[in-house]
C-alpha atoms as a PDB file:
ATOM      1  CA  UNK A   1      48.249 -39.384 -20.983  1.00  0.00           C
ATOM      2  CA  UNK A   2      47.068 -39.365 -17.692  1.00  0.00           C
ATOM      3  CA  UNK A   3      43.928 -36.950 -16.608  1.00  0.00           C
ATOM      4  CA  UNK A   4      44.681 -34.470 -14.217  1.00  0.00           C
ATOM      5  CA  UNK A   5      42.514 -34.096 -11.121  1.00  0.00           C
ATOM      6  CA  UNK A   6      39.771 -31.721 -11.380  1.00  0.00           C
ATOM      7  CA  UNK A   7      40.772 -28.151  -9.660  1.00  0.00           C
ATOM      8  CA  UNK A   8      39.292 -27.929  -5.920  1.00  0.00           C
ATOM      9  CA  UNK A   9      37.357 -25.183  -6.829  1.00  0.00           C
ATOM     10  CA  UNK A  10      35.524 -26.861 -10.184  1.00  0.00           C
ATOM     11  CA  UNK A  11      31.675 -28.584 -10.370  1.00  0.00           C
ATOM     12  CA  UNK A  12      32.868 -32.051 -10.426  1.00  0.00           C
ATOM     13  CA  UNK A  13      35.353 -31.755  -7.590  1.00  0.00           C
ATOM     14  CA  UNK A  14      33.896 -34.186  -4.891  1.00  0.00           C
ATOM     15  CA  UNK A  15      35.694 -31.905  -2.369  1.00  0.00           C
ATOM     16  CA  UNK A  16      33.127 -28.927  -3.136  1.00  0.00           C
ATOM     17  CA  UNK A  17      30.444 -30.524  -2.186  1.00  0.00           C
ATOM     18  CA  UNK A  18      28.471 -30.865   1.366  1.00  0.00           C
ATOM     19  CA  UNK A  19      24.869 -32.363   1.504  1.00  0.00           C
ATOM     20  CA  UNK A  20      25.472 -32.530  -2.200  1.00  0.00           C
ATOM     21  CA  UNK A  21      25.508 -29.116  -2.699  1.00  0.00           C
ATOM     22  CA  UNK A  22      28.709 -27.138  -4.282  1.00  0.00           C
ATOM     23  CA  UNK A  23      30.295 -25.093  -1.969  1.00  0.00           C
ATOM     24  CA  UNK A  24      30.037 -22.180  -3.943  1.00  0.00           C
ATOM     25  CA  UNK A  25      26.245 -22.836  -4.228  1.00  0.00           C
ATOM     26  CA  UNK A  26      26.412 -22.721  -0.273  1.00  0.00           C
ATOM     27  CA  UNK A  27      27.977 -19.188  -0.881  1.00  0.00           C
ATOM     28  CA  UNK A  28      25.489 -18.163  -2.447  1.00  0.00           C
ATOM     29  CA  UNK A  29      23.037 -19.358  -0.160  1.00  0.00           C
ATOM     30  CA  UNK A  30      24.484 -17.783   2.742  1.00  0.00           C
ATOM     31  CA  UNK A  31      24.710 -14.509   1.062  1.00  0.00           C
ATOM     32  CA  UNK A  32      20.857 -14.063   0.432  1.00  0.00           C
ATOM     33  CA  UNK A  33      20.536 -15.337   4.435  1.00  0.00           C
ATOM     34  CA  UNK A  34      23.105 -12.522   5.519  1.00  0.00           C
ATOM     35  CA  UNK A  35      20.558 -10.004   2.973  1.00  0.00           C
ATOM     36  CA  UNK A  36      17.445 -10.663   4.785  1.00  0.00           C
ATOM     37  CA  UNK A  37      18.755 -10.551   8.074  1.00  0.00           C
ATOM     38  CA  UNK A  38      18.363  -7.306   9.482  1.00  0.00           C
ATOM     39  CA  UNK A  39      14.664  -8.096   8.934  1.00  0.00           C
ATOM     40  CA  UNK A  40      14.468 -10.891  10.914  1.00  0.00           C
ATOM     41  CA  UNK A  41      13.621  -9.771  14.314  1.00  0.00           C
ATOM     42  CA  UNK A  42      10.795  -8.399  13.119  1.00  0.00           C
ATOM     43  CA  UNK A  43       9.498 -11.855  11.892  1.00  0.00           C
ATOM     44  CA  UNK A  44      10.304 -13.404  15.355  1.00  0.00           C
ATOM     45  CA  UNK A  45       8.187 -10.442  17.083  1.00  0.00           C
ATOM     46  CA  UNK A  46       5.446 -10.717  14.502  1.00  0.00           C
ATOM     47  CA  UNK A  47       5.705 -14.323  15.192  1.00  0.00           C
ATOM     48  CA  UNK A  48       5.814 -14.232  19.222  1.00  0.00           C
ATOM     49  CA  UNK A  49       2.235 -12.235  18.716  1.00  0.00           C
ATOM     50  CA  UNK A  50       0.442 -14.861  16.571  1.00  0.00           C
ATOM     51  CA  UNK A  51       1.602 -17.578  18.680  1.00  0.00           C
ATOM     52  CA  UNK A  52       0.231 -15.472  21.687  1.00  0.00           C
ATOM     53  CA  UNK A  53      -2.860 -14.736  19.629  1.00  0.00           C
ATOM     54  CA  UNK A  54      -3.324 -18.199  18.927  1.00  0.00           C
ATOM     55  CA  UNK A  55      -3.561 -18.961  23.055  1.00  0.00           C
ATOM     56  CA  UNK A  56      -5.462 -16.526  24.102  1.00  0.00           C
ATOM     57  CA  UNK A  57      -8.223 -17.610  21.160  1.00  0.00           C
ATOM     58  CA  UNK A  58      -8.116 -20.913  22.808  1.00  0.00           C
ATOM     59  CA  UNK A  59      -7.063 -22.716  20.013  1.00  0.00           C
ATOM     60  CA  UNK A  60      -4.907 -25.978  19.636  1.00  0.00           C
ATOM     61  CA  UNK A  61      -1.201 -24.980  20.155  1.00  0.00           C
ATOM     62  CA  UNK A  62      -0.035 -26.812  17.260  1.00  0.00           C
ATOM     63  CA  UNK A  63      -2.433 -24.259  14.652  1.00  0.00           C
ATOM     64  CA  UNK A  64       0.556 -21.817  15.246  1.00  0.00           C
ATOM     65  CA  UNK A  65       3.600 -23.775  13.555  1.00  0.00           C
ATOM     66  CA  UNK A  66       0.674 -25.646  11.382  1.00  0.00           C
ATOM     67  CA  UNK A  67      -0.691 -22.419  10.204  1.00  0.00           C
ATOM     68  CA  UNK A  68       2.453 -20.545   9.148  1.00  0.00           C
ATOM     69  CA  UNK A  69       4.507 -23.550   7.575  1.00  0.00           C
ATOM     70  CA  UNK A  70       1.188 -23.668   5.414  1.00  0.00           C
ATOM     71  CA  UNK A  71      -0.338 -19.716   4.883  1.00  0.00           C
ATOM     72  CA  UNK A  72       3.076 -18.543   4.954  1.00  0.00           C
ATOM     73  CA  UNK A  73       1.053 -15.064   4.971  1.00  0.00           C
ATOM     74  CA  UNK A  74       1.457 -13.924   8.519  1.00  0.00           C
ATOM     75  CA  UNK A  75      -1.051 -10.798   8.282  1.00  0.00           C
ATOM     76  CA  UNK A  76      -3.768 -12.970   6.748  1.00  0.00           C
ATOM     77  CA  UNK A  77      -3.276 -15.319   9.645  1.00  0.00           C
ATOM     78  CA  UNK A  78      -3.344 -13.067  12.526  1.00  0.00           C
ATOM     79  CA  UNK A  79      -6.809 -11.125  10.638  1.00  0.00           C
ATOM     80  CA  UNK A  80      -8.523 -14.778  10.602  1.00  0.00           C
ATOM     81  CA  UNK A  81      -7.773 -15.638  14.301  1.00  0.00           C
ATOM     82  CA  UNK A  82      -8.586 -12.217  15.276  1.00  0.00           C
ATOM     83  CA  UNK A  83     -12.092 -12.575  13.563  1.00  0.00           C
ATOM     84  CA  UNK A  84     -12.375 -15.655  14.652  1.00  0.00           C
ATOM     85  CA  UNK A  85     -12.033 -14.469  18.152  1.00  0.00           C
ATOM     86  CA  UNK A  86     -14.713 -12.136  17.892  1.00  0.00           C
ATOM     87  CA  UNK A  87     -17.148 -14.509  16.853  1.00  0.00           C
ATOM     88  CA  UNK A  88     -17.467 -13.175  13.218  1.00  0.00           C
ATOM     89  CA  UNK A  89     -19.253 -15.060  10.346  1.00  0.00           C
ATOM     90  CA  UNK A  90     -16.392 -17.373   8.217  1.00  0.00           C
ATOM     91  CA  UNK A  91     -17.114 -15.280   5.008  1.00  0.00           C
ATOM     92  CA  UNK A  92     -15.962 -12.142   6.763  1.00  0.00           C
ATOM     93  CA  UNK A  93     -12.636 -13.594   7.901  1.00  0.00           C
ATOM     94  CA  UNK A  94     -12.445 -15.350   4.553  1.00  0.00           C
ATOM     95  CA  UNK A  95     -12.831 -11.770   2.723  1.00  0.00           C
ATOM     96  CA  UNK A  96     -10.624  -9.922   4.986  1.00  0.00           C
ATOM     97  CA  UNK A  97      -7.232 -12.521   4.487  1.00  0.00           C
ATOM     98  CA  UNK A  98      -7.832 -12.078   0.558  1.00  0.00           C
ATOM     99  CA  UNK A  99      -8.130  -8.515   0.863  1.00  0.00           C
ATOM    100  CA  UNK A 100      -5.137  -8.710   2.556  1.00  0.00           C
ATOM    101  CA  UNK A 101      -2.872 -10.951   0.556  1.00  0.00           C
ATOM    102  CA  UNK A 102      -4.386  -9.229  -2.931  1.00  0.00           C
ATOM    103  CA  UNK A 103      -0.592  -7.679  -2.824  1.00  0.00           C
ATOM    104  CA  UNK A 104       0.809 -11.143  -3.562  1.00  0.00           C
ATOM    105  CA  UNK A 105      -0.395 -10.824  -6.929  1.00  0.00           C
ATOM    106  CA  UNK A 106       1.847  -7.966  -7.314  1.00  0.00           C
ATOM    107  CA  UNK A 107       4.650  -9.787  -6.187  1.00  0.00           C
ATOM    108  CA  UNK A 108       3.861 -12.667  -8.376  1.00  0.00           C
ATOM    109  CA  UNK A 109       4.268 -10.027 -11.362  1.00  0.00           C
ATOM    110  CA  UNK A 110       7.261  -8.570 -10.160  1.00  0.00           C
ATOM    111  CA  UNK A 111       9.279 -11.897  -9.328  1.00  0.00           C
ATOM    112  CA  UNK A 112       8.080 -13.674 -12.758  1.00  0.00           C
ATOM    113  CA  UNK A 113      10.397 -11.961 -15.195  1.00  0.00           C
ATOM    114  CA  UNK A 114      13.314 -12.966 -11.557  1.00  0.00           C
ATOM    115  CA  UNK A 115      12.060 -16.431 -11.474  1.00  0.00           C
ATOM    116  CA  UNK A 116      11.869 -17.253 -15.673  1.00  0.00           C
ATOM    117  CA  UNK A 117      15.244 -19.081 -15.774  1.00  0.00           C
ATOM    118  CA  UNK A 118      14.411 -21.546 -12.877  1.00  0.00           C
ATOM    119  CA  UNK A 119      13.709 -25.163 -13.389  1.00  0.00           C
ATOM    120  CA  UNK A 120       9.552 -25.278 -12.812  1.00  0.00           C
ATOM    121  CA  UNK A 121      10.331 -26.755  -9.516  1.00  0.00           C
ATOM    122  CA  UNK A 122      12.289 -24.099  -7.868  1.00  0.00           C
ATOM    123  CA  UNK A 123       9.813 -21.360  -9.157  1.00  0.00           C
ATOM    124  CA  UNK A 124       7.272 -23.260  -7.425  1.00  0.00           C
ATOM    125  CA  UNK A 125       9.273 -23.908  -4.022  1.00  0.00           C
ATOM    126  CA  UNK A 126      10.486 -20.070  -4.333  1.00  0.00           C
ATOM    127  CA  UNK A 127       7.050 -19.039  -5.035  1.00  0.00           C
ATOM    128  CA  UNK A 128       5.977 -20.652  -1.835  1.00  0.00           C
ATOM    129  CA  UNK A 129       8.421 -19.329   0.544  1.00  0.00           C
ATOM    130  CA  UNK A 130       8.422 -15.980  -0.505  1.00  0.00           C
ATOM    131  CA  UNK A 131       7.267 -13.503   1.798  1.00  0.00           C
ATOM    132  CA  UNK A 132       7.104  -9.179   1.678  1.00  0.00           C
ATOM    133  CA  UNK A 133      10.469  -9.046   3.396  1.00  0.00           C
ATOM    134  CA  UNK A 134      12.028 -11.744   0.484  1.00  0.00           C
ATOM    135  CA  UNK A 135       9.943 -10.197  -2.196  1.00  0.00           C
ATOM    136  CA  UNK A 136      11.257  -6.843  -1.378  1.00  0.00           C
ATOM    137  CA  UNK A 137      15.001  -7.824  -0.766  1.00  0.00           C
ATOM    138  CA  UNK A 138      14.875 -10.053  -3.548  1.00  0.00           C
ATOM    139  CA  UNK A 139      14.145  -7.119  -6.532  1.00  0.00           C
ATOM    140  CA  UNK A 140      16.709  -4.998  -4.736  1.00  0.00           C
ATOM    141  CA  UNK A 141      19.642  -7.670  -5.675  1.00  0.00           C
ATOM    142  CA  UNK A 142      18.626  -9.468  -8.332  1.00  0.00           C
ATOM    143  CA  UNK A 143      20.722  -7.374 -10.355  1.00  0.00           C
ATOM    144  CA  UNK A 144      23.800  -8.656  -8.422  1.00  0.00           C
ATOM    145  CA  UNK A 145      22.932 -12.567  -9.415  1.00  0.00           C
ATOM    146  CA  UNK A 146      22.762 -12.574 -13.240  1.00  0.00           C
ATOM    147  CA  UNK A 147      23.428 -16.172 -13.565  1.00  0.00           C
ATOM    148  CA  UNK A 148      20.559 -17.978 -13.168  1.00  0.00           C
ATOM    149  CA  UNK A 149      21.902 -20.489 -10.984  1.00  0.00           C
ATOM    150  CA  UNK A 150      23.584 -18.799  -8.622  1.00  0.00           C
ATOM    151  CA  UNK A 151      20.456 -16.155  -8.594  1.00  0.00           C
ATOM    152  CA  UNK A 152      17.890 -19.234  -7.577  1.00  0.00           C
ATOM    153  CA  UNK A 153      20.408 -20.760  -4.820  1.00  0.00           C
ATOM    154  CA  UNK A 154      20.577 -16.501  -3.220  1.00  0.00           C
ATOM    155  CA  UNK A 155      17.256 -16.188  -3.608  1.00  0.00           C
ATOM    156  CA  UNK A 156      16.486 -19.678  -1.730  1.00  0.00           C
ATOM    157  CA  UNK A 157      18.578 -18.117   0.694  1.00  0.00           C
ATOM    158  CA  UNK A 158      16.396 -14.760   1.505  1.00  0.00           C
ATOM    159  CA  UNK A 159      13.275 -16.780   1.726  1.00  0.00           C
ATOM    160  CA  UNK A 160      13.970 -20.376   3.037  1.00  0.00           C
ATOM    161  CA  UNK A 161      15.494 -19.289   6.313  1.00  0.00           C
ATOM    162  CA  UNK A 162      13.153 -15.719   6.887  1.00  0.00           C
ATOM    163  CA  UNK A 163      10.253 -18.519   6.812  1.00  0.00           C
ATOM    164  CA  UNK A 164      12.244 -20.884   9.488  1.00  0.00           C
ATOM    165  CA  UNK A 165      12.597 -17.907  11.426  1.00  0.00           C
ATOM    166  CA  UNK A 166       8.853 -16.886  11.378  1.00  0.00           C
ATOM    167  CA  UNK A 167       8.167 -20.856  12.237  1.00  0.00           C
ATOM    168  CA  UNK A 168      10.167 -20.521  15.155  1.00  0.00           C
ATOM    169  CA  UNK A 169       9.094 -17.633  16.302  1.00  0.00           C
ATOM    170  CA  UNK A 170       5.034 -18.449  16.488  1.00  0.00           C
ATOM    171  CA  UNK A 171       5.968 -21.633  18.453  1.00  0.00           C
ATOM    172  CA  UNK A 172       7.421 -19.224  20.511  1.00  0.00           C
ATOM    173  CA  UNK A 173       4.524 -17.433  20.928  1.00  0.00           C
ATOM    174  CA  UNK A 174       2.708 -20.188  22.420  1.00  0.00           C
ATOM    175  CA  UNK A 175       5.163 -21.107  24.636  1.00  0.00           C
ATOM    176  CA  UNK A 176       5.082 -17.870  25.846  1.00  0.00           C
ATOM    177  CA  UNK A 177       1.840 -15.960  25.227  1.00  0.00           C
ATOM    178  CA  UNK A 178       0.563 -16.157  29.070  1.00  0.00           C
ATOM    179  CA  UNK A 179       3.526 -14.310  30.144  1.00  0.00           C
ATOM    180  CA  UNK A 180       2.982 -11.590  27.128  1.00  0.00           C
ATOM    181  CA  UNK A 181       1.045  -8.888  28.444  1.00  0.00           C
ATOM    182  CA  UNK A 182      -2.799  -9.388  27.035  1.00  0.00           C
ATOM    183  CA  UNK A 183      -2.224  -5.592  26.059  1.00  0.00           C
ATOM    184  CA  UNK A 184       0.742  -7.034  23.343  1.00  0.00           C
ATOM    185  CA  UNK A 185      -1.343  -9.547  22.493  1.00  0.00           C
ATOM    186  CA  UNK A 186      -4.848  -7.966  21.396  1.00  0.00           C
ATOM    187  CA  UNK A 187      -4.639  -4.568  22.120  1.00  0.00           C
ATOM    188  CA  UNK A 188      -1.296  -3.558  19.683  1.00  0.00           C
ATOM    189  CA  UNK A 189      -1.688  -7.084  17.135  1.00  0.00           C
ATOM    190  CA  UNK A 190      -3.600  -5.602  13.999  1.00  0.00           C
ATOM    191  CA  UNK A 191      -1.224  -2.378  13.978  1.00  0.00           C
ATOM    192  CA  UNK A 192       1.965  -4.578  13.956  1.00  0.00           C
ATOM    193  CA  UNK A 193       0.055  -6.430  11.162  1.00  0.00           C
ATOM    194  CA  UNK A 194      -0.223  -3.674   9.104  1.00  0.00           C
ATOM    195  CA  UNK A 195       3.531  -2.355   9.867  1.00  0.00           C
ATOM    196  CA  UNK A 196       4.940  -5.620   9.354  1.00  0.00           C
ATOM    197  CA  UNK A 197       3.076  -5.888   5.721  1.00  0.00           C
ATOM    198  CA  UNK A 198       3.664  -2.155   4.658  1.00  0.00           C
ATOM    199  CA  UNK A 199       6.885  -0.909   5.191  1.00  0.00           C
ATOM    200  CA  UNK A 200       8.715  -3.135   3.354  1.00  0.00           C
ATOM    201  CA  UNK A 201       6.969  -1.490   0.404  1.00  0.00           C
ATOM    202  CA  UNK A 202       7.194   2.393   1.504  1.00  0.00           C
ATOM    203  CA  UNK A 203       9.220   3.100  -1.446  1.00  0.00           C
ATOM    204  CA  UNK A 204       6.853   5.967  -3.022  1.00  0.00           C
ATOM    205  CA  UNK A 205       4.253   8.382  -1.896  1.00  0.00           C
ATOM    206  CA  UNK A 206       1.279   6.028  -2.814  1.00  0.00           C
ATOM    207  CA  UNK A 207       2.740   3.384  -0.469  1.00  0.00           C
ATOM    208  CA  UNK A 208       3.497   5.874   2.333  1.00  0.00           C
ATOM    209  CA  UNK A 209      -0.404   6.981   1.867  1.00  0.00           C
ATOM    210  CA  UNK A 210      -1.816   3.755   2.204  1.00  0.00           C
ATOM    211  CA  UNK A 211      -0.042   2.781   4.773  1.00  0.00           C
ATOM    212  CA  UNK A 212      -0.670   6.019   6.471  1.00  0.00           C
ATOM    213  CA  UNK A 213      -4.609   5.880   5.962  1.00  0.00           C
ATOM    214  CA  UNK A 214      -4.539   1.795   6.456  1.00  0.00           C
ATOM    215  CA  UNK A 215      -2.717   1.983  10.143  1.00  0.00           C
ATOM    216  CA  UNK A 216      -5.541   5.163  11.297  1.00  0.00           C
ATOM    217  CA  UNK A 217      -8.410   3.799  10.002  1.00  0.00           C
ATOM    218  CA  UNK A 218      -7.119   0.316  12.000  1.00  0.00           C
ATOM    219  CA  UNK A 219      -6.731   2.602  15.378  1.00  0.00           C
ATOM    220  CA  UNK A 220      -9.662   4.920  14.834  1.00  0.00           C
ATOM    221  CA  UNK A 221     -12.139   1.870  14.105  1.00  0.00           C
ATOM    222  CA  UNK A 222     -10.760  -0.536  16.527  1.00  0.00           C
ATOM    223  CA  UNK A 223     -14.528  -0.983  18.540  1.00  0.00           C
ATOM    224  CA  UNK A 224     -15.498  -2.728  14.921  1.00  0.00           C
ATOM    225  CA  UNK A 225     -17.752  -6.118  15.208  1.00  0.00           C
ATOM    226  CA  UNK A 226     -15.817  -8.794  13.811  1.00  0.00           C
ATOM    227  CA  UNK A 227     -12.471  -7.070  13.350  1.00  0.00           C
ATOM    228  CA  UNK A 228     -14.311  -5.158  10.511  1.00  0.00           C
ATOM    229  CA  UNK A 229     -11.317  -2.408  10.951  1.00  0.00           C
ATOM    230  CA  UNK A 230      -9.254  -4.833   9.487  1.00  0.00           C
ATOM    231  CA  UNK A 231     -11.097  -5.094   6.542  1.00  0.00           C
ATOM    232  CA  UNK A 232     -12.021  -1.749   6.169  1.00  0.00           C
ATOM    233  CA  UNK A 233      -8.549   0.140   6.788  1.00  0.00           C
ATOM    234  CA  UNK A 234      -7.145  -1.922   4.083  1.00  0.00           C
ATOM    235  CA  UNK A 235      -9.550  -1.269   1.659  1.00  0.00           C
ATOM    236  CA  UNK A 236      -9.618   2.543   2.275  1.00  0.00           C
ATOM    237  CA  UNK A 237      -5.585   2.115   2.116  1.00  0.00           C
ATOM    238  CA  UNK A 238      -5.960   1.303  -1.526  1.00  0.00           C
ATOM    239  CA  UNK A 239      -8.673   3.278  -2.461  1.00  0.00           C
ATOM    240  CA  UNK A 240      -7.267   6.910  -1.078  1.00  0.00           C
ATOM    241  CA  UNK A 241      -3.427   5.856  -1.586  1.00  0.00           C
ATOM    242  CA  UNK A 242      -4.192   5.254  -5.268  1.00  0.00           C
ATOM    243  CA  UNK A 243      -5.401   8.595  -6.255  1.00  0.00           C
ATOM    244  CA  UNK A 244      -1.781  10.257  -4.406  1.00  0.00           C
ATOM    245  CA  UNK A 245       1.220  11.071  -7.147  1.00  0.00           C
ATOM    246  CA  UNK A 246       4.386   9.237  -7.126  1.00  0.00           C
ATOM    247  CA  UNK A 247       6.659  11.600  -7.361  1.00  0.00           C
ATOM    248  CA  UNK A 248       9.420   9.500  -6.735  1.00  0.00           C
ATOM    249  CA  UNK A 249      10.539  10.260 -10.494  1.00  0.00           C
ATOM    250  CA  UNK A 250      12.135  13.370 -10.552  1.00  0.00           C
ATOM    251  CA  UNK A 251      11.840  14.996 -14.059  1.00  0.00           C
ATOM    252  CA  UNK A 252      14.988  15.138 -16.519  1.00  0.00           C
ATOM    253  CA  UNK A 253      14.909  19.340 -17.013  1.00  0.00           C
ATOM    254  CA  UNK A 254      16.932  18.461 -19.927  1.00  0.00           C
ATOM    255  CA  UNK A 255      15.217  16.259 -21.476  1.00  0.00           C
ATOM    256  CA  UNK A 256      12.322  19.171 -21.502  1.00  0.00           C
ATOM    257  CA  UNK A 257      12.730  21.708 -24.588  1.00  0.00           C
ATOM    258  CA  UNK A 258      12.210  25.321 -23.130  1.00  0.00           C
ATOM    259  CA  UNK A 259       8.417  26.504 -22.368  1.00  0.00           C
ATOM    260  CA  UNK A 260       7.328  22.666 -22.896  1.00  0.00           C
ATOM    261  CA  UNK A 261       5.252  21.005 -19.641  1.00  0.00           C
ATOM    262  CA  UNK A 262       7.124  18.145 -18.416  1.00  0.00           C
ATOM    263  CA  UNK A 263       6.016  15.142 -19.189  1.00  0.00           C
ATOM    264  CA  UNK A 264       3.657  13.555 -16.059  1.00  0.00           C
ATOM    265  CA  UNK A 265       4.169  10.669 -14.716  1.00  0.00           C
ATOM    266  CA  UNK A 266       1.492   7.803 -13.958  1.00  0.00           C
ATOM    267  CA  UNK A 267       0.104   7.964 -10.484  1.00  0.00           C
END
């Protein structure tokens, strides 16, 4: 008895495939780029201003591309050059990016349990590429991608192209920083940091604090030595935003026999 060809649409069909990959795979793909989208022009803004930043520093044009194909951590990045533009001592523009990216430890925890299934190579090229924007968009769909395989190939899809985009964008920036006003380039750069990094997160009255506190310490201390605001608005942000209550989880009345307290909630 002679085999039937396999259906268009099945894994082995040769006509599925394009680079190799299935074309439902491609689907997938596409469908994390189409998630992240909306927040891409605010990577190729946040971009244009490091690529300026990097100019008017003075510094090799090829640090922008170099630097964020490599840090990947676009705050960090601008709060180094920035010290380093002022002159300050390494350690302080060491301590300042670590402060900074402390919240990728968060993410780490949150995208574990996301990333268990994958082979150990995609958690570690996932792990790489991902970003706030991906992080965040990525734990608001997961639930949509249950199989593992298809969840990896969306997922590759929010953060693989939001990272080309940022790339792009901080070339850009040195093409184009000496016909950015300077007043874009230095005077409004560490807020846009801080916007860029928080908002994605503003999902509870913790967040919304630190940011808050974070962006007008920034403003208020911006005469600093060594971009010292930098340092110091994000480590009041944590400080006073962690003693504000989430009360982003309304109480079940229900659940709560009559004349007992509710149950609170951890801050």
């Amino acid at each position: 008895m002679t085999a039937s060809p396999p259906h268009p649409d099945s894994p082995g069909s040769s006509r599925m495939r394009v680079l190799g990959i299935q074309r439902a795979q491609w689907r997938d793909l596409w469908a994390g780029t189409v998630a992240v989208s909306p927040l891409m022009p605010g990577a190729v803004v946040f971009g244009l201003a490091f690529g300026a930043l990097i100019q008017v520093v003075g510094l090799p044009w090829w640090m922008a591309p170099y630097a964020s194909s490599t840090v990947t951590a676009g705050a960090s990045q601008i709060a180094i050059v920035e010290a380093l533009r002022q002159n300050a001592p390494m350690a302080i523009a060491v301590i300042t990016a670590l402060v900074i990216n402390a919240r990728l430890a968060l993410y780490s925890a949150a995208m574990a349990p996301i990333f268990a299934a994958f082979p150990r190579r995609w958690r570690f090229a996932l792990a790489y590429l991902m970003t706030d924007q991906s992080a965040a968009v990525t734990s608001m769909e997961v639930d949509k991608w249950p199989d593992p395989v298809r969840r990896r190939w969306f997922v590759l899809g929010v953060s693989g192209p939001f990272v080309g985009i940022w790339i792009l964008g901080t070339t850009a920036g040195v093409i184009l920083g000496p016909v950015i006003p300077e007043s874009w380039q230095i005077g409004f750069i560490v807020p846009l940091m801080f916007i860029a990094v928080l908002v994605p997160g503003l999902r509870t009255w913790p967040g919304v604090a630190a940011a808050g506190i974070s962006i007008a310490t920034v403003l208020l201390l911006k005469d600093l030595p060594y971009g010292l605001n930098v340092l110091t608005g994000a480590l009041l942000g944590i400080a006073l935003g962690s003693f504000v209550p989430d009360r982003s989880h309304p109480v079940d009345e229900e659940a709560v026999p009559p004349g007992a307290a509710p149950e609170a909630h951890d801050p």
